[in-house]
N, C-alpha and C. Protein backbone atom coordinates (compact mmCIF):
# COMPACT_ATOMS: atom_id res chain seq x y z
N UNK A 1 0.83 -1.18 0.00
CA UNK A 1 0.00 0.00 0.00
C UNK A 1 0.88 1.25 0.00
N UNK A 2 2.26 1.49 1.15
CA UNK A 2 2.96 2.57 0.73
C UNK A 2 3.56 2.73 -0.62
N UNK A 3 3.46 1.70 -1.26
CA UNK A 3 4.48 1.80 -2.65
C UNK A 3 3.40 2.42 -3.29
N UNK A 4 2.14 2.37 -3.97
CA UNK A 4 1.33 2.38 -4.04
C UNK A 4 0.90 3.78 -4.03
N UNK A 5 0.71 3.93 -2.78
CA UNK A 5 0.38 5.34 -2.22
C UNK A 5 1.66 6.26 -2.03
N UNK A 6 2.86 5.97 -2.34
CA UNK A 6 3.69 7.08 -3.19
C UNK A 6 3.69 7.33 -4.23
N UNK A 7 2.82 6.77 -5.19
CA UNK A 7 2.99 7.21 -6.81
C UNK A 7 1.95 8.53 -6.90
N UNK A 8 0.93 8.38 -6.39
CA UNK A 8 0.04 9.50 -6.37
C UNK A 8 0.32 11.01 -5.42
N UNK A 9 -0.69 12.16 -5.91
CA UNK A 9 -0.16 13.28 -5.40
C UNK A 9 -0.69 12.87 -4.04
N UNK A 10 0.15 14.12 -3.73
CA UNK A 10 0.02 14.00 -1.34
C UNK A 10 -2.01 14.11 -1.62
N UNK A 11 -2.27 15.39 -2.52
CA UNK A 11 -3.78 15.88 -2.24
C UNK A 11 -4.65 14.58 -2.58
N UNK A 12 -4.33 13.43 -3.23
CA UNK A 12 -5.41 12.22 -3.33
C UNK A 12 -5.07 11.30 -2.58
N UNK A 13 -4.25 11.19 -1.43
CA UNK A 13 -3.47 10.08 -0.64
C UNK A 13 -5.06 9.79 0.32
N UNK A 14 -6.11 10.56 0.67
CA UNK A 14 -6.65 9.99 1.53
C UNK A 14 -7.73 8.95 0.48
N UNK A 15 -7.84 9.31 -0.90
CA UNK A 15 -8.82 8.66 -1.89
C UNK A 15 -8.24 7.44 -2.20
N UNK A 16 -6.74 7.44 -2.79
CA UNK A 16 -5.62 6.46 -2.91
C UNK A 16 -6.00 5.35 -1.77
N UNK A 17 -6.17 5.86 0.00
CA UNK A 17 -6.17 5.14 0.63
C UNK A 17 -7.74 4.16 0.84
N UNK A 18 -8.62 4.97 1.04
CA UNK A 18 -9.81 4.21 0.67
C UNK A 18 -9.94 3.62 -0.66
N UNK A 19 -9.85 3.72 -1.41
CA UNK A 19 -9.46 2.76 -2.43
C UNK A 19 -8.68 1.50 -2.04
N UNK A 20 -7.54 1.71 -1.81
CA UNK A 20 -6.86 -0.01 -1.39
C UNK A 20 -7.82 -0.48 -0.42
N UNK A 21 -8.25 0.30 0.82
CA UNK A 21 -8.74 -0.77 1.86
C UNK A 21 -10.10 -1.28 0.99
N UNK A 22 -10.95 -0.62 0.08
CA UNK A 22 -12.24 -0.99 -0.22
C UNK A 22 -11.31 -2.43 -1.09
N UNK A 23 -10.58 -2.79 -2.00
CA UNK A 23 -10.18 -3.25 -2.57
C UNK A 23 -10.19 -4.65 -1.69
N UNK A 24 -9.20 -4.29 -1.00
CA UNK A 24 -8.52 -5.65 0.05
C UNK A 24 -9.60 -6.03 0.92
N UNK A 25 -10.71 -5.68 1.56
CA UNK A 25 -12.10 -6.09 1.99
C UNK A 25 -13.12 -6.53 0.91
N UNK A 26 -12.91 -6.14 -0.48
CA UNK A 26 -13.59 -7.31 -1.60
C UNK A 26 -12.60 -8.29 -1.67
N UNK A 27 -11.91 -8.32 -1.42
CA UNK A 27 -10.59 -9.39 -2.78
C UNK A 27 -10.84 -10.34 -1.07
N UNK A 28 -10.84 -9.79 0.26
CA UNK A 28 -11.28 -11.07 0.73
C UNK A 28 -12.62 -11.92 0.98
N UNK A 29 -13.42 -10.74 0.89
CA UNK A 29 -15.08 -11.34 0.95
C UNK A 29 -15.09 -12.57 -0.24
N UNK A 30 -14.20 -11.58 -1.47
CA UNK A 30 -14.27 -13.08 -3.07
C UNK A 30 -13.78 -14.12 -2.39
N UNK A 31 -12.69 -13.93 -1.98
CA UNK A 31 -11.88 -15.66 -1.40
C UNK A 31 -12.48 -16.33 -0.57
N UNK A 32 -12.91 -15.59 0.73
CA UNK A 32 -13.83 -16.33 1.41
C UNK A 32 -15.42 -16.92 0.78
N UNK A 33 -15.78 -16.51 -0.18
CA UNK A 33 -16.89 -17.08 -0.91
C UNK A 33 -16.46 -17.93 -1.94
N UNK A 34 -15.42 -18.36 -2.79
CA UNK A 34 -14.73 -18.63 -3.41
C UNK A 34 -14.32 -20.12 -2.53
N UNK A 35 -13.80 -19.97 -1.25
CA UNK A 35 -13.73 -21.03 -0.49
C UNK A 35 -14.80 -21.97 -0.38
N UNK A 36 -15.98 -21.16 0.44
CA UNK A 36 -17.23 -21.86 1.04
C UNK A 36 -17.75 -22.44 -0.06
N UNK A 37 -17.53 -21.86 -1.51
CA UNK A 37 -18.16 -22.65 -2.95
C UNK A 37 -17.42 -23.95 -2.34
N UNK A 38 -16.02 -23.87 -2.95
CA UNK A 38 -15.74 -25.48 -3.20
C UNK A 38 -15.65 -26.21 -1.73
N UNK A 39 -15.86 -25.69 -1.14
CA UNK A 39 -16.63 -26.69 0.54
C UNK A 39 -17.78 -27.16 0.13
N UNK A 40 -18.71 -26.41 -0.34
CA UNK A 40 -19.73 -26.79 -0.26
C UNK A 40 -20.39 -27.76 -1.50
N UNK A 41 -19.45 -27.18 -2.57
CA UNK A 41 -19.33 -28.35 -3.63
C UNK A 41 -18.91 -29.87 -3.87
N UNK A 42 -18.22 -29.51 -2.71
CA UNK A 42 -17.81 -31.06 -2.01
C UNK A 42 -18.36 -31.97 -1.71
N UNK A 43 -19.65 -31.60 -0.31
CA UNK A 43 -20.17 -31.98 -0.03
C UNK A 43 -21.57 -32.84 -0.42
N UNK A 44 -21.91 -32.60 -1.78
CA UNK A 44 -23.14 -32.69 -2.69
C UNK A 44 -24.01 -33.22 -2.15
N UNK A 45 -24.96 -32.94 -1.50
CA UNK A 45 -26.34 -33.24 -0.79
C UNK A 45 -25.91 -33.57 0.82
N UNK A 46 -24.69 -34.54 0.82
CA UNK A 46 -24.78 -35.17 2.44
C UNK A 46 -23.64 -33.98 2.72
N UNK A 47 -23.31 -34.05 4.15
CA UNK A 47 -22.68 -33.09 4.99
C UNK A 47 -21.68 -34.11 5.81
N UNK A 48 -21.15 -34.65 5.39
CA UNK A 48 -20.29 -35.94 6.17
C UNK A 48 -18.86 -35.24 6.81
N UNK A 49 -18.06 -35.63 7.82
CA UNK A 49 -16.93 -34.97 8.09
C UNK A 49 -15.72 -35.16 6.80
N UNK A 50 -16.10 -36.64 6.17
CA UNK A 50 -15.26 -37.13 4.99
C UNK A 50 -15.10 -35.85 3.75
N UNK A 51 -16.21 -35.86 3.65
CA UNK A 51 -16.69 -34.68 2.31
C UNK A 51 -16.12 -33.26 2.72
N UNK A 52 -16.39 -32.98 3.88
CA UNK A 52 -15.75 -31.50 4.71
C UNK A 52 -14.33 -31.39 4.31
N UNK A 53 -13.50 -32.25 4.51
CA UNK A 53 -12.47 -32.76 4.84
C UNK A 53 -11.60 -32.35 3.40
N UNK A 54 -12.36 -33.45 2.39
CA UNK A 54 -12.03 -33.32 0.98
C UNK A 54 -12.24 -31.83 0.64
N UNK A 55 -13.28 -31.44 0.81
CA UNK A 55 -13.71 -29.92 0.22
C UNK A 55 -12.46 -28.94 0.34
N UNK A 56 -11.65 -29.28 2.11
CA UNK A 56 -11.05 -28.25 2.70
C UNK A 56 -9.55 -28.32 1.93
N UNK A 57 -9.73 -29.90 1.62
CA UNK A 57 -8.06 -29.80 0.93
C UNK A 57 -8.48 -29.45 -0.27
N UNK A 58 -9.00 -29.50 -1.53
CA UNK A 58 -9.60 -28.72 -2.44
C UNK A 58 -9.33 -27.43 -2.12
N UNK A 59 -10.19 -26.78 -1.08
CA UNK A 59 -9.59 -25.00 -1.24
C UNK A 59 -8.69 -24.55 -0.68
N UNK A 60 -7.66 -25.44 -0.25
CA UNK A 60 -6.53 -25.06 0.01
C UNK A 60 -5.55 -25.43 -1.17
N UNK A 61 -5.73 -26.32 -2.15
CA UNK A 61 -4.75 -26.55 -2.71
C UNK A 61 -5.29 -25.30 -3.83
N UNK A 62 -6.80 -24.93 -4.23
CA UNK A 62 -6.71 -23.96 -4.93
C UNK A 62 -6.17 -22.89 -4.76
N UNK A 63 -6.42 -22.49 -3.49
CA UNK A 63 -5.91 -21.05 -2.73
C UNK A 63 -3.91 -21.23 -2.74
N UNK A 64 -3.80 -22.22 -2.70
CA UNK A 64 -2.16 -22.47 -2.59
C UNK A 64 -1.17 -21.55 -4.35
N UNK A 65 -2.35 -22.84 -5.52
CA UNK A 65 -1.79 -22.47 -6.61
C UNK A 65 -2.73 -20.63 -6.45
N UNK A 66 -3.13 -19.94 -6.41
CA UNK A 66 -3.70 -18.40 -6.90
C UNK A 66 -2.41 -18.14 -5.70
N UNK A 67 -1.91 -17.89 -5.03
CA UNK A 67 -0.81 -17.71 -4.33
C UNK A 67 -0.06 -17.69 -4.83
N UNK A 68 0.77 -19.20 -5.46
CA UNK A 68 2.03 -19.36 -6.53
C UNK A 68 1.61 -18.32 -7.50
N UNK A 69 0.51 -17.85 -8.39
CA UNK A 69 0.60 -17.76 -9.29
C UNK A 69 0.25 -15.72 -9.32
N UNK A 70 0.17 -15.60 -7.64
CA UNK A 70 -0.06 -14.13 -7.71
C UNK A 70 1.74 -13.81 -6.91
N UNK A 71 2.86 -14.19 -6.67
CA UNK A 71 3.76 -14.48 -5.90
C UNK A 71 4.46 -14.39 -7.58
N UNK A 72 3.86 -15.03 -8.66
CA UNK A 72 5.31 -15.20 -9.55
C UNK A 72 4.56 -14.22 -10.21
N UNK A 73 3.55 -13.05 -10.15
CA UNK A 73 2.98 -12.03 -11.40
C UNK A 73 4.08 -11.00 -10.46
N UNK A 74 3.42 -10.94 -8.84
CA UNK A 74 4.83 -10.37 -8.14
C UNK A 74 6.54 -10.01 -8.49
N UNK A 75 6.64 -10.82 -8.26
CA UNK A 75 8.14 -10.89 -8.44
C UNK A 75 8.72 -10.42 -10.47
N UNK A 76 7.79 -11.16 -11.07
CA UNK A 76 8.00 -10.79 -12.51
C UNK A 76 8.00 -8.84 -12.62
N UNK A 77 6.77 -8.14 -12.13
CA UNK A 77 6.69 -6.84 -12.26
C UNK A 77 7.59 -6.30 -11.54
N UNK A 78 7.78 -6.83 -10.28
CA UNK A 78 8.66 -5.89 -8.94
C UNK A 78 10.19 -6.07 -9.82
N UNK A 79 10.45 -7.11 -10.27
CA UNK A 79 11.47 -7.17 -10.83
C UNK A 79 12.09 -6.67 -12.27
N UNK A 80 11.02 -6.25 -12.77
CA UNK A 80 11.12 -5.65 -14.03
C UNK A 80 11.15 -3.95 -13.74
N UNK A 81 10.37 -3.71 -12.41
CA UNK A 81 10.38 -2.30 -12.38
C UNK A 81 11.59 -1.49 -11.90
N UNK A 82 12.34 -2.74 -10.66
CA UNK A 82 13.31 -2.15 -10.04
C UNK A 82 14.75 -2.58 -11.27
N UNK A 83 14.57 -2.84 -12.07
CA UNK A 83 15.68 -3.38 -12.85
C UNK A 83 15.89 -1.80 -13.77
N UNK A 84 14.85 -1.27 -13.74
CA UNK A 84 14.81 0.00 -15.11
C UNK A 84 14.90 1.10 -14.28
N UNK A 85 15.11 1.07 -13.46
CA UNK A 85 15.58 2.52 -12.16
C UNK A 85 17.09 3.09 -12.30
């Protein structure tokens, strides 16, 4: 968020800032709904601890790879930006 909120002028830093937090309170409401889907997709009609179980490693291994794959968009930009300085 400071990196972020140094590119813009000082006079929009408080708009800059509500902006990220509105951002980062959707991007987790999506994940957490995004989760409870494939829990609950799991489960298909019965509610068993087995099915819970499966569901949970399911959205963890999804949530694992969107991690890897927001970790290497990371590093690709951060690294391209600080290379041209």
């Amino acid at each position: 968020m400071t990196d972020t909120l140094a590119v813009i002028d000082e006079s929009k830093t408080t708009q800059g800032n509500a902006i990220l937090n509105t951002a980062q309170q959707f991007a987790g409401a999506v994940g957490t709904s995004i989760t409870s889907a494939i829990v609950a997709s799991s489960q298909k009609g019965t509610k068993s601890a087995d099915l819970t179980r499966i569901g949970t490693q399911h959205a963890y291994i999804f949530l694992l790879c969107l991690v890897i794959l927001i970790m290497a968009l990371f590093i690709k930009y951060v690294g391209r930006r600080t290379a041209t300085k």
